[in-house]
PDB file of N, CA and C in Angstrom:
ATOM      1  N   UNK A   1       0.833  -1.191   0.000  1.00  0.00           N
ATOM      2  CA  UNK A   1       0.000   0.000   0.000  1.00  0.00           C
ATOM      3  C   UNK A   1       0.869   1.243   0.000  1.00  0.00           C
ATOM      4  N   UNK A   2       0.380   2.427  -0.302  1.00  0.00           N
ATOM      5  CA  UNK A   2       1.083   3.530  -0.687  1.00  0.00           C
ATOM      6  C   UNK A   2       0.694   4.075   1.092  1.00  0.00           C
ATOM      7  N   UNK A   3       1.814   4.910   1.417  1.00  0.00           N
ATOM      8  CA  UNK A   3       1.541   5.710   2.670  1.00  0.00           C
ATOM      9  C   UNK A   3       1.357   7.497   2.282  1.00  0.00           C
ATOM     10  N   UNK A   4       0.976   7.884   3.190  1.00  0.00           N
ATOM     11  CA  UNK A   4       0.084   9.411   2.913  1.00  0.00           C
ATOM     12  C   UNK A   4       0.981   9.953   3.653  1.00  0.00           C
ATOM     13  N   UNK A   5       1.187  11.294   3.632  1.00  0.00           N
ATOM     14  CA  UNK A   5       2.383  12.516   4.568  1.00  0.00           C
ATOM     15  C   UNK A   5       0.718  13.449   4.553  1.00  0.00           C
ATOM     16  N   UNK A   6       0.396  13.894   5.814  1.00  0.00           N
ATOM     17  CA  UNK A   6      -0.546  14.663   6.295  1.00  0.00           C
ATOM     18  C   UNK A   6      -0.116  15.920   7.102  1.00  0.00           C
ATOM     19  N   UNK A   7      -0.074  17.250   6.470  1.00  0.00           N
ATOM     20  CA  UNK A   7       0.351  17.907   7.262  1.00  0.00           C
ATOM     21  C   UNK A   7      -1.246  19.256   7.815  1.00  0.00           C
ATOM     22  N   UNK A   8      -0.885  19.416   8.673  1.00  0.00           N
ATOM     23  CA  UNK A   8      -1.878  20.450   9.178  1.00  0.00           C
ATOM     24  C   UNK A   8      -1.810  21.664   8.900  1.00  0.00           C
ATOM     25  N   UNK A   9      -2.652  22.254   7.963  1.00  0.00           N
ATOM     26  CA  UNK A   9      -2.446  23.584   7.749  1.00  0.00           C
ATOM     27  C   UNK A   9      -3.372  25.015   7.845  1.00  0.00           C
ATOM     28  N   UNK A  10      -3.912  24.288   8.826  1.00  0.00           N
ATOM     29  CA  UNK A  10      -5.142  25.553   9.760  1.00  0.00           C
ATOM     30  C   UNK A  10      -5.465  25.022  11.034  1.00  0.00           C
ATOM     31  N   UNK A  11      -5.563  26.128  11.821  1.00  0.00           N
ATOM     32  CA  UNK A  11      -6.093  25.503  13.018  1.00  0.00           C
ATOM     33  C   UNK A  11      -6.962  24.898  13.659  1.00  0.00           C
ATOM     34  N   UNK A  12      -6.980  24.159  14.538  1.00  0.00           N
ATOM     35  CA  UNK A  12      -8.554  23.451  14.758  1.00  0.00           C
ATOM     36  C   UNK A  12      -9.485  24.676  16.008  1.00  0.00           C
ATOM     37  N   UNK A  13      -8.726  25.452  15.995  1.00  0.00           N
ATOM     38  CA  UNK A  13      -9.607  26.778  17.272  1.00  0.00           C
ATOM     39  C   UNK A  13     -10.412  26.728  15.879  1.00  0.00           C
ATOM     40  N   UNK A  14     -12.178  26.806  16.889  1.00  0.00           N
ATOM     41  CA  UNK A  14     -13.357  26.989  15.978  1.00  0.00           C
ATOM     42  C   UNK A  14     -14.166  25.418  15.613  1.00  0.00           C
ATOM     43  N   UNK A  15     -13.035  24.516  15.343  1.00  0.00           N
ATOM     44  CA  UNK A  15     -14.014  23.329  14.548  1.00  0.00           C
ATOM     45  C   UNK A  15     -14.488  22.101  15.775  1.00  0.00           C
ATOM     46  N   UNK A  16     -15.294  21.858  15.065  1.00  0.00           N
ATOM     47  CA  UNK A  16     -15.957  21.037  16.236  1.00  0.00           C
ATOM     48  C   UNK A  16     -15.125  19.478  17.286  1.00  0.00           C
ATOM     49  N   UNK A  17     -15.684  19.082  18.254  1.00  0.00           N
ATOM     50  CA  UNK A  17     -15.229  18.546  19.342  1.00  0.00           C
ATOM     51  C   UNK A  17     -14.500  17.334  18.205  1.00  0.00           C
ATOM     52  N   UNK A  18     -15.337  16.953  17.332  1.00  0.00           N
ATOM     53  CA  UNK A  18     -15.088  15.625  16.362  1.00  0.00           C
ATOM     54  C   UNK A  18     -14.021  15.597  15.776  1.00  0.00           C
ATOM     55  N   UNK A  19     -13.164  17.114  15.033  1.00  0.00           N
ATOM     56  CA  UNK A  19     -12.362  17.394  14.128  1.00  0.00           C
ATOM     57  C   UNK A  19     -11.234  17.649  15.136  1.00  0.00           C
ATOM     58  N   UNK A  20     -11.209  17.832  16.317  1.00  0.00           N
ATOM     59  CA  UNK A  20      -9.957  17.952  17.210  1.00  0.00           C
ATOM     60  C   UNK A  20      -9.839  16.537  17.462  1.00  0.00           C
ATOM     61  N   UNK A  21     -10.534  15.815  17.493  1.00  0.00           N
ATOM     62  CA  UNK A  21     -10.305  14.384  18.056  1.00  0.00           C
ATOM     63  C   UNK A  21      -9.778  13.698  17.139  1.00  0.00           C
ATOM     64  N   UNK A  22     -10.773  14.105  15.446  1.00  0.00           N
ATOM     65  CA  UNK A  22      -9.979  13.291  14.594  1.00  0.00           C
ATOM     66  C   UNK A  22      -8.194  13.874  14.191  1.00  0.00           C
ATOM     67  N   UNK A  23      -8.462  15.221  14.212  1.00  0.00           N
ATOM     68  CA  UNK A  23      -6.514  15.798  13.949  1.00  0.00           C
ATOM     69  C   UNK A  23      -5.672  14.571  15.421  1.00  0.00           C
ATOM     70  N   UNK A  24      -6.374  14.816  16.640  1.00  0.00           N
ATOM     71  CA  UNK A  24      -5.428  14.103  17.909  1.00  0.00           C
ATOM     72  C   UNK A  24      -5.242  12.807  17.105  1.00  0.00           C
ATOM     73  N   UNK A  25      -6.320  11.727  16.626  1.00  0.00           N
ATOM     74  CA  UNK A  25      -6.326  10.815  16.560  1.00  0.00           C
ATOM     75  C   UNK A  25      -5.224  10.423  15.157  1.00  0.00           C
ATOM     76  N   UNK A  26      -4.868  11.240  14.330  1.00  0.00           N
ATOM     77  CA  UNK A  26      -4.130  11.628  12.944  1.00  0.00           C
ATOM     78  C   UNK A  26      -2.474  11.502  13.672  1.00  0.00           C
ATOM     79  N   UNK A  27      -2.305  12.102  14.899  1.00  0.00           N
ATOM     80  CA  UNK A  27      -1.625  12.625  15.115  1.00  0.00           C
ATOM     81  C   UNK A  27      -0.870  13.996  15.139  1.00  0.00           C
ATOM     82  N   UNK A  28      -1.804  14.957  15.092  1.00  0.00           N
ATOM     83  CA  UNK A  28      -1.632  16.167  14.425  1.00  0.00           C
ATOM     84  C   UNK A  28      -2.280  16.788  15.592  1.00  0.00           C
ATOM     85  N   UNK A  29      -1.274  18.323  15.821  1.00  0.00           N
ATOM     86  CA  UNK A  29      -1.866  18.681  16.788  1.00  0.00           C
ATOM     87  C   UNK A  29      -1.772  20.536  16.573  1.00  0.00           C
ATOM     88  N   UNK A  30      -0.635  20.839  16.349  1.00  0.00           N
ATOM     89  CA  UNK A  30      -0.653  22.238  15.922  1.00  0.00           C
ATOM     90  C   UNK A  30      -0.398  22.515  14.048  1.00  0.00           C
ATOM     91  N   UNK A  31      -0.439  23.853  13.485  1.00  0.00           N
ATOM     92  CA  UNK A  31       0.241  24.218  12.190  1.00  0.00           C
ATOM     93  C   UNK A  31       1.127  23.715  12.089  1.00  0.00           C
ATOM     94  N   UNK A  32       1.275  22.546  11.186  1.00  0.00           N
ATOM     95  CA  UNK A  32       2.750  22.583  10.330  1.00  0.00           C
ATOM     96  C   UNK A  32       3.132  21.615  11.297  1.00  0.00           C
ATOM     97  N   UNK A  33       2.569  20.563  11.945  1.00  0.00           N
ATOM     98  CA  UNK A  33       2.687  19.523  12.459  1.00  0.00           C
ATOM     99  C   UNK A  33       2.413  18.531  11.081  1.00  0.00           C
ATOM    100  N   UNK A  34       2.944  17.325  10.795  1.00  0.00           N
ATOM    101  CA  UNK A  34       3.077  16.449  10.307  1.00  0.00           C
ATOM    102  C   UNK A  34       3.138  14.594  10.169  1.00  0.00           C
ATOM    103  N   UNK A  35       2.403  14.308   9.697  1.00  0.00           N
ATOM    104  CA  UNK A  35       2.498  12.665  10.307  1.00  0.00           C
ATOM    105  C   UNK A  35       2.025  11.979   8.707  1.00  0.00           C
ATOM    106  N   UNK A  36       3.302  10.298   8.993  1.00  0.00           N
ATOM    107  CA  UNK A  36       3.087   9.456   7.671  1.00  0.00           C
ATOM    108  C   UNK A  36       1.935   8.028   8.232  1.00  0.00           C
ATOM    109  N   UNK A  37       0.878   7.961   7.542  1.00  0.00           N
ATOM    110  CA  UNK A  37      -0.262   6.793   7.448  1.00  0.00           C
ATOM    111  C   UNK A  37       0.237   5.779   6.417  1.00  0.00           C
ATOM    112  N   UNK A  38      -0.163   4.686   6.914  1.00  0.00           N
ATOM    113  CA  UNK A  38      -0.641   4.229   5.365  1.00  0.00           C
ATOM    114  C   UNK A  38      -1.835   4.116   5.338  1.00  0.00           C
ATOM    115  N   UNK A  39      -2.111   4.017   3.784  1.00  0.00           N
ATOM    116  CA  UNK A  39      -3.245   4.681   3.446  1.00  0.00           C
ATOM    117  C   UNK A  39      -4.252   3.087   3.205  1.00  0.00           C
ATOM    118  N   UNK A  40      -5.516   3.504   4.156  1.00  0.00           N
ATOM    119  CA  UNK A  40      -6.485   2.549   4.322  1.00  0.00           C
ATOM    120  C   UNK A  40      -7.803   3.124   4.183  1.00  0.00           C
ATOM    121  N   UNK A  41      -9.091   2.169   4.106  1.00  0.00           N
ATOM    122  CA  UNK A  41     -10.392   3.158   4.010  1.00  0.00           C
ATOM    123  C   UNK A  41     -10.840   3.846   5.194  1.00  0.00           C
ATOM    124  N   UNK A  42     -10.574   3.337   6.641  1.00  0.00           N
ATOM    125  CA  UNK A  42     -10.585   3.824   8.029  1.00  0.00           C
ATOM    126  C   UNK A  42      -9.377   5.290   7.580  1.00  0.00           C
ATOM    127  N   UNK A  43      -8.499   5.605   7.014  1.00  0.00           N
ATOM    128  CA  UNK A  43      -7.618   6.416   7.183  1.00  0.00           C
ATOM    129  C   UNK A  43      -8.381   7.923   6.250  1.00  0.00           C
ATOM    130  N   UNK A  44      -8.985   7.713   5.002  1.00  0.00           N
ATOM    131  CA  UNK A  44      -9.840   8.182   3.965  1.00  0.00           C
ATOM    132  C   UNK A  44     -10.970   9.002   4.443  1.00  0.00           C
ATOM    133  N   UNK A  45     -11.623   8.340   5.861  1.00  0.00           N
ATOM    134  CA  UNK A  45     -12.560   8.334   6.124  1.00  0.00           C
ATOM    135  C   UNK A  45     -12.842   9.701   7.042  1.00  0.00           C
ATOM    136  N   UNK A  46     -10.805   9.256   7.735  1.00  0.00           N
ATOM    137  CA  UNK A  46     -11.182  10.541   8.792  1.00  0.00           C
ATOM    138  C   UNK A  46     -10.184  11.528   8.240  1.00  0.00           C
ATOM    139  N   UNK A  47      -9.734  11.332   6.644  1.00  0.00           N
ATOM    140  CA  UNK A  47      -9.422  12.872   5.830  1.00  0.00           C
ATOM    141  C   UNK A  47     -10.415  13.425   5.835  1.00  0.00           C
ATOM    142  N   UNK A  48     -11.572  13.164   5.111  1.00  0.00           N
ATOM    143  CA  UNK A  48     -12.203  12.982   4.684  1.00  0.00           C
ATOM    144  C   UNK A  48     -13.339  14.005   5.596  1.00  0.00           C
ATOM    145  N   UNK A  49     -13.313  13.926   6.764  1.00  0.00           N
ATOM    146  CA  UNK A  49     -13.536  14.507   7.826  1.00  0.00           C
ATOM    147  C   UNK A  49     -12.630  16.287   8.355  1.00  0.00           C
ATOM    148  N   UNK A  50     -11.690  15.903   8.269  1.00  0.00           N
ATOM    149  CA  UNK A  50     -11.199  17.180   8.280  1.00  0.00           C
ATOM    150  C   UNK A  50      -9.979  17.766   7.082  1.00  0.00           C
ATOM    151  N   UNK A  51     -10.761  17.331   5.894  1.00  0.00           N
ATOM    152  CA  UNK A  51     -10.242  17.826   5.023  1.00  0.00           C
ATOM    153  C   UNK A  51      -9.582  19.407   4.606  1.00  0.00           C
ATOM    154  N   UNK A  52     -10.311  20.152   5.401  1.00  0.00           N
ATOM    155  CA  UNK A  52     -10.189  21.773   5.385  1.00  0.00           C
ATOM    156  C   UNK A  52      -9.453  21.924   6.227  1.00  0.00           C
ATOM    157  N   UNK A  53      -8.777  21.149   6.947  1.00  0.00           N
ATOM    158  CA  UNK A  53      -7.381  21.431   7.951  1.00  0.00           C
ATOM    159  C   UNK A  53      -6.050  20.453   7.777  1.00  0.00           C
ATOM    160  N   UNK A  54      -6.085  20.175   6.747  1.00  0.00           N
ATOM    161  CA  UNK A  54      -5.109  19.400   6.228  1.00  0.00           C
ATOM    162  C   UNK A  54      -4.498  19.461   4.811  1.00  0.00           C
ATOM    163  N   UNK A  55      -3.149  18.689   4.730  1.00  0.00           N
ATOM    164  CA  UNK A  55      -3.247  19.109   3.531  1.00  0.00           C
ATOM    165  C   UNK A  55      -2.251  17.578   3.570  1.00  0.00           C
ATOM    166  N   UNK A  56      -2.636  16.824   1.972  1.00  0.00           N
ATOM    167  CA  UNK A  56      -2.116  15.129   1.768  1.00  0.00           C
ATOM    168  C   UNK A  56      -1.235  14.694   0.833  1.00  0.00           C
ATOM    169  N   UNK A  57      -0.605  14.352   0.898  1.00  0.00           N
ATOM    170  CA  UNK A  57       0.566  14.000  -0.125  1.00  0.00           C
ATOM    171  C   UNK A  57       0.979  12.933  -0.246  1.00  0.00           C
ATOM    172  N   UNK A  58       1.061  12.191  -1.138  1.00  0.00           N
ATOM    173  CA  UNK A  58       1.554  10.531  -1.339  1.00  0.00           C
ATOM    174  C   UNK A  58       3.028  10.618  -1.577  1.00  0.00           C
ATOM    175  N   UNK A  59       3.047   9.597  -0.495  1.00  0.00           N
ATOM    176  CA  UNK A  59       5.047   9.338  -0.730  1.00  0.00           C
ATOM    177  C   UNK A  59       5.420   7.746  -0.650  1.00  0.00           C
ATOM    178  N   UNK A  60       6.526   7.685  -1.212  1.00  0.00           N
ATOM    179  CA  UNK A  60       7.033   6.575  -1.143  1.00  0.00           C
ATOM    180  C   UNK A  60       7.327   5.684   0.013  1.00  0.00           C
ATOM    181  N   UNK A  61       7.051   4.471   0.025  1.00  0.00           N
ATOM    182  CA  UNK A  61       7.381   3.668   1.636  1.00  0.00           C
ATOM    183  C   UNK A  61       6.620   4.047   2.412  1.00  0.00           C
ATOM    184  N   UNK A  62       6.701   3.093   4.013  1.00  0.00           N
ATOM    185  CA  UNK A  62       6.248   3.344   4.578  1.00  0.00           C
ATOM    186  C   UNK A  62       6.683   4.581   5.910  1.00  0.00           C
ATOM    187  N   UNK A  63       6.570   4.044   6.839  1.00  0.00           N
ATOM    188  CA  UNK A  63       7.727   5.343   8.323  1.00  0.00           C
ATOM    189  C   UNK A  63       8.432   5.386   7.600  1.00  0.00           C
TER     190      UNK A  63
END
């Protein structure tokens, strides 16, 4: 499977209780924080979710 580079690029001050839980749960916590997934439909699901505070990039390998 291909892995995803997720970086955060707005803040979560403002968005709801769900979208802080899903960035915590991402691993993402402030701007310009960063974390590698691999990419699954559970992983899609919670882009997918806070799409407007993220930003996704496909890279090679996995960690």
């Amino acid at each position: 499977m291909s892995a995803l580079k997720i970086t955060q690029v707005r803040s979560k001050i403002g968005s709801t209780q769900r979208h802080r839980g899903t960035l915590r749960a991402l691993g993402l916590g402030r701007i310009g924080s960063t974390a590698v997934h691999e990419d699954s439909p559970s992983l899609q699901g919670a882009l997918r979710k806070v799409a407007s505070l993220v930003k996704v990039e496909e890279v090679d390998g996995g960690r």
